[in-house]
Each structure stands twice: as C-alpha cells, then as structure tokens.
Protein backbone atom coordinates (compact mmCIF):
# COMPACT_ATOMS: atom_id res chain seq x y z
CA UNK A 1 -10.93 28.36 -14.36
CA UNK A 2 -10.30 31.19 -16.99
CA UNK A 3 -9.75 34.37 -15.09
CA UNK A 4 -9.86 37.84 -17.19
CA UNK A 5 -7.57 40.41 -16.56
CA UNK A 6 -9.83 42.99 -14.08
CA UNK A 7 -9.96 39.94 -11.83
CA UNK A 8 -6.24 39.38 -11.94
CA UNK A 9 -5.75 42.94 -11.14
CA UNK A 10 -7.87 43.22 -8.59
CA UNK A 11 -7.10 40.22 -6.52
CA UNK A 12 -3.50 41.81 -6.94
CA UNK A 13 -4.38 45.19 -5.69
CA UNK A 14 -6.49 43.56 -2.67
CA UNK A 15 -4.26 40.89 -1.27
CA UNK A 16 -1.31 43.69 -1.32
CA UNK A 17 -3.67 45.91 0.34
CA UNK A 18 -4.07 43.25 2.78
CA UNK A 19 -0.54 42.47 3.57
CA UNK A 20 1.13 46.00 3.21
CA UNK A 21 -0.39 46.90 6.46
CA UNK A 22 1.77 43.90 7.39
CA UNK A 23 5.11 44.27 6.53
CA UNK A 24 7.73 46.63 7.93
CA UNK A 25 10.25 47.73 4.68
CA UNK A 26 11.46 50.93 4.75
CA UNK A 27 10.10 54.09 1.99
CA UNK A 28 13.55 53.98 0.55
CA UNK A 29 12.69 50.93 -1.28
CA UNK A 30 11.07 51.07 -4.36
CA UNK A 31 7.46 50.15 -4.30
CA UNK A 32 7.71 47.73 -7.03
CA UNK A 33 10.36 45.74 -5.34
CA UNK A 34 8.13 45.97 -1.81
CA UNK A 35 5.31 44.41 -3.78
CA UNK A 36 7.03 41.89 -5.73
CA UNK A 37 8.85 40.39 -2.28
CA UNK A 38 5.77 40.78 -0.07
CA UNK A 39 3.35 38.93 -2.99
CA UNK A 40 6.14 36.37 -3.79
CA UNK A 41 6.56 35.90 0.14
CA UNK A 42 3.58 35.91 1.24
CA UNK A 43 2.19 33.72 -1.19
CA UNK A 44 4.94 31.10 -0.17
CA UNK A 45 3.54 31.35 3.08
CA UNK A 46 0.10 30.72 2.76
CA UNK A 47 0.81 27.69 0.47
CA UNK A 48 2.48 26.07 3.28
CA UNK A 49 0.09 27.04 6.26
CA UNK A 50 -3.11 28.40 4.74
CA UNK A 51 -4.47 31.39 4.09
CA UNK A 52 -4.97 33.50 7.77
CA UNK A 53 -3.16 36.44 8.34
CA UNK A 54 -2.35 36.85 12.14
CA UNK A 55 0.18 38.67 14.27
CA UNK A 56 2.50 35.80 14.82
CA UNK A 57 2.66 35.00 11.09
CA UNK A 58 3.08 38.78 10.48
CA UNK A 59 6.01 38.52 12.08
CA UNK A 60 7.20 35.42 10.01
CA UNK A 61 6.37 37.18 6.39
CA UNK A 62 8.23 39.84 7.68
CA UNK A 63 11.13 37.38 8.46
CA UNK A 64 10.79 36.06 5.48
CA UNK A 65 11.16 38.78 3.17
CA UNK A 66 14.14 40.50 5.27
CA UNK A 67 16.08 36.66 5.72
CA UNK A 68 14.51 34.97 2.95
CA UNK A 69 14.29 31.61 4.98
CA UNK A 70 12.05 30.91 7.91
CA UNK A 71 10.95 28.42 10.39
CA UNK A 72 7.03 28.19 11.41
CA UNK A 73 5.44 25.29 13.61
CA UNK A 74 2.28 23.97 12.36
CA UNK A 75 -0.22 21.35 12.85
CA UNK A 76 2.54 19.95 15.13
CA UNK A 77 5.37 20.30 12.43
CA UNK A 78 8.13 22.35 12.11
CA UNK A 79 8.11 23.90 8.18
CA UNK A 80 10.51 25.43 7.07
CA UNK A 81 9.63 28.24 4.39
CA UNK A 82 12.13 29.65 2.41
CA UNK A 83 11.80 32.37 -0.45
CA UNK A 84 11.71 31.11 -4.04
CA UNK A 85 13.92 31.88 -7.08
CA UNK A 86 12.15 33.15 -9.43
CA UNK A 87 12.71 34.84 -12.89
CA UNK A 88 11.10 38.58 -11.38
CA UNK A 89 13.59 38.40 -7.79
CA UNK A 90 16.85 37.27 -10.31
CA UNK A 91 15.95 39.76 -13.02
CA UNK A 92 15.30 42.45 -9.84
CA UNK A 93 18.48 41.68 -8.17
CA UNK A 94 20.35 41.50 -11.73
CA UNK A 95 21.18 37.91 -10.90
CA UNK A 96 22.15 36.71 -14.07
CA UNK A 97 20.46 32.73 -14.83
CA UNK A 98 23.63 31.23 -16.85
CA UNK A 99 26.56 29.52 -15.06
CA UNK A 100 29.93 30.56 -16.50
CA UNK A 101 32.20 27.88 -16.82
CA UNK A 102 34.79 27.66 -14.42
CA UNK A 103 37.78 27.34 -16.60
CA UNK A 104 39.68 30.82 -14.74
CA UNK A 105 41.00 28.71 -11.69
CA UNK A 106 42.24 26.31 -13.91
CA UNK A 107 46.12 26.72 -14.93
CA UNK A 108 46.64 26.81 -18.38
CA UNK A 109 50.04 25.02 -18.70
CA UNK A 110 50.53 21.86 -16.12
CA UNK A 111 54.48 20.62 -16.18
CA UNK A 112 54.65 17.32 -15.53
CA UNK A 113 58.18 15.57 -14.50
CA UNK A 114 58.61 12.07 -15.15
CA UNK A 115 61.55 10.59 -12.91
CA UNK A 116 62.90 6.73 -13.67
C-alpha cells in the first residue's frame, strides 16, 4: 500500500495528538526530541500489545520513554518492551555508530624475560 505524503503527515500529526495528552516530559525539552521519543516509544508499544491507549499503559509509555526499558503483562505474559536504537535517537543524542578500536589500553612495548 503506496501512501502519499498528506497521509504520512497527517497520521503523524494525529497519533502525536493522541499520545501528547499522554506523556508527562517537561517544556524544557525540545519539541522535536518529545515527538521523536513519544512516536518511537509509543510505536514500540503498540507493536507488542496492540493499539489501545489506556491509563495503565499511559503510565508504561511514560516509563518507557523516561527508562527506556519496561515490563507490561499481557495476554498472561510478561513482555518486556524496551526502546529501540535507531539512526534519529543516536544522531539526537550525538551517539556516534562506529566502534573505535580498542588499541589505547593496550601497552605498546611488552618485555618479556626468558629465564633457563
């Protein structure tokens, strides 16, 4: 299914008017960053358990964007739901995607004594 963009935009701008109302970050924080970790979050969320926003799983999006891991019991189960790593949360939190080598702790002269 081919979406244009006005339907991507407005799905956007409704489902973040739906779960603003929802989560508890303070007006310090840029509102960018709010709607990138409540989207990202939320959507976690409702891949694991479906789709229905109520006050106890209000209280576990907001867990989940202030912890980043959470625990929710359903259909008998314990999930646990923890926030992804994506390429918009690294490049927000200038978390950089290559691993350095580790060659620092390593001395750079080893003296080795050979005794008969």
């Amino acid at each position: 299914m081919i979406k244009n963009k006005d339907q991507v935009r407005h799905f956007y701008y409704r489902t973040w008017h739906k779960i603003s109302k929802f989560l508890e970050i303070s007006e310090c924080v840029r509102k960018q960053t709010q709607e990138l970790y409540g989207l990202i979050n939320y959507a976690e969320l409702r891949k694991k358990i479906g789709g229905c926003l109520n006050e106890k799983n209000r209280q576990k999006l907001n867990e989940l964007v202030f912890s980043g891991v959470t625990t929710v019991k359903h259909k008998g189960k314990k999930l646990r739901i923890k926030t992804p790593v994506c390429r918009a949360l690294k490049k927000l939190n200038n978390v950089s995607d290559t691993k350095e080598p580790e060659t620092d702790k390593l001395p750079k002269d080893i003296f080795v004594e050979f005794r008969p």
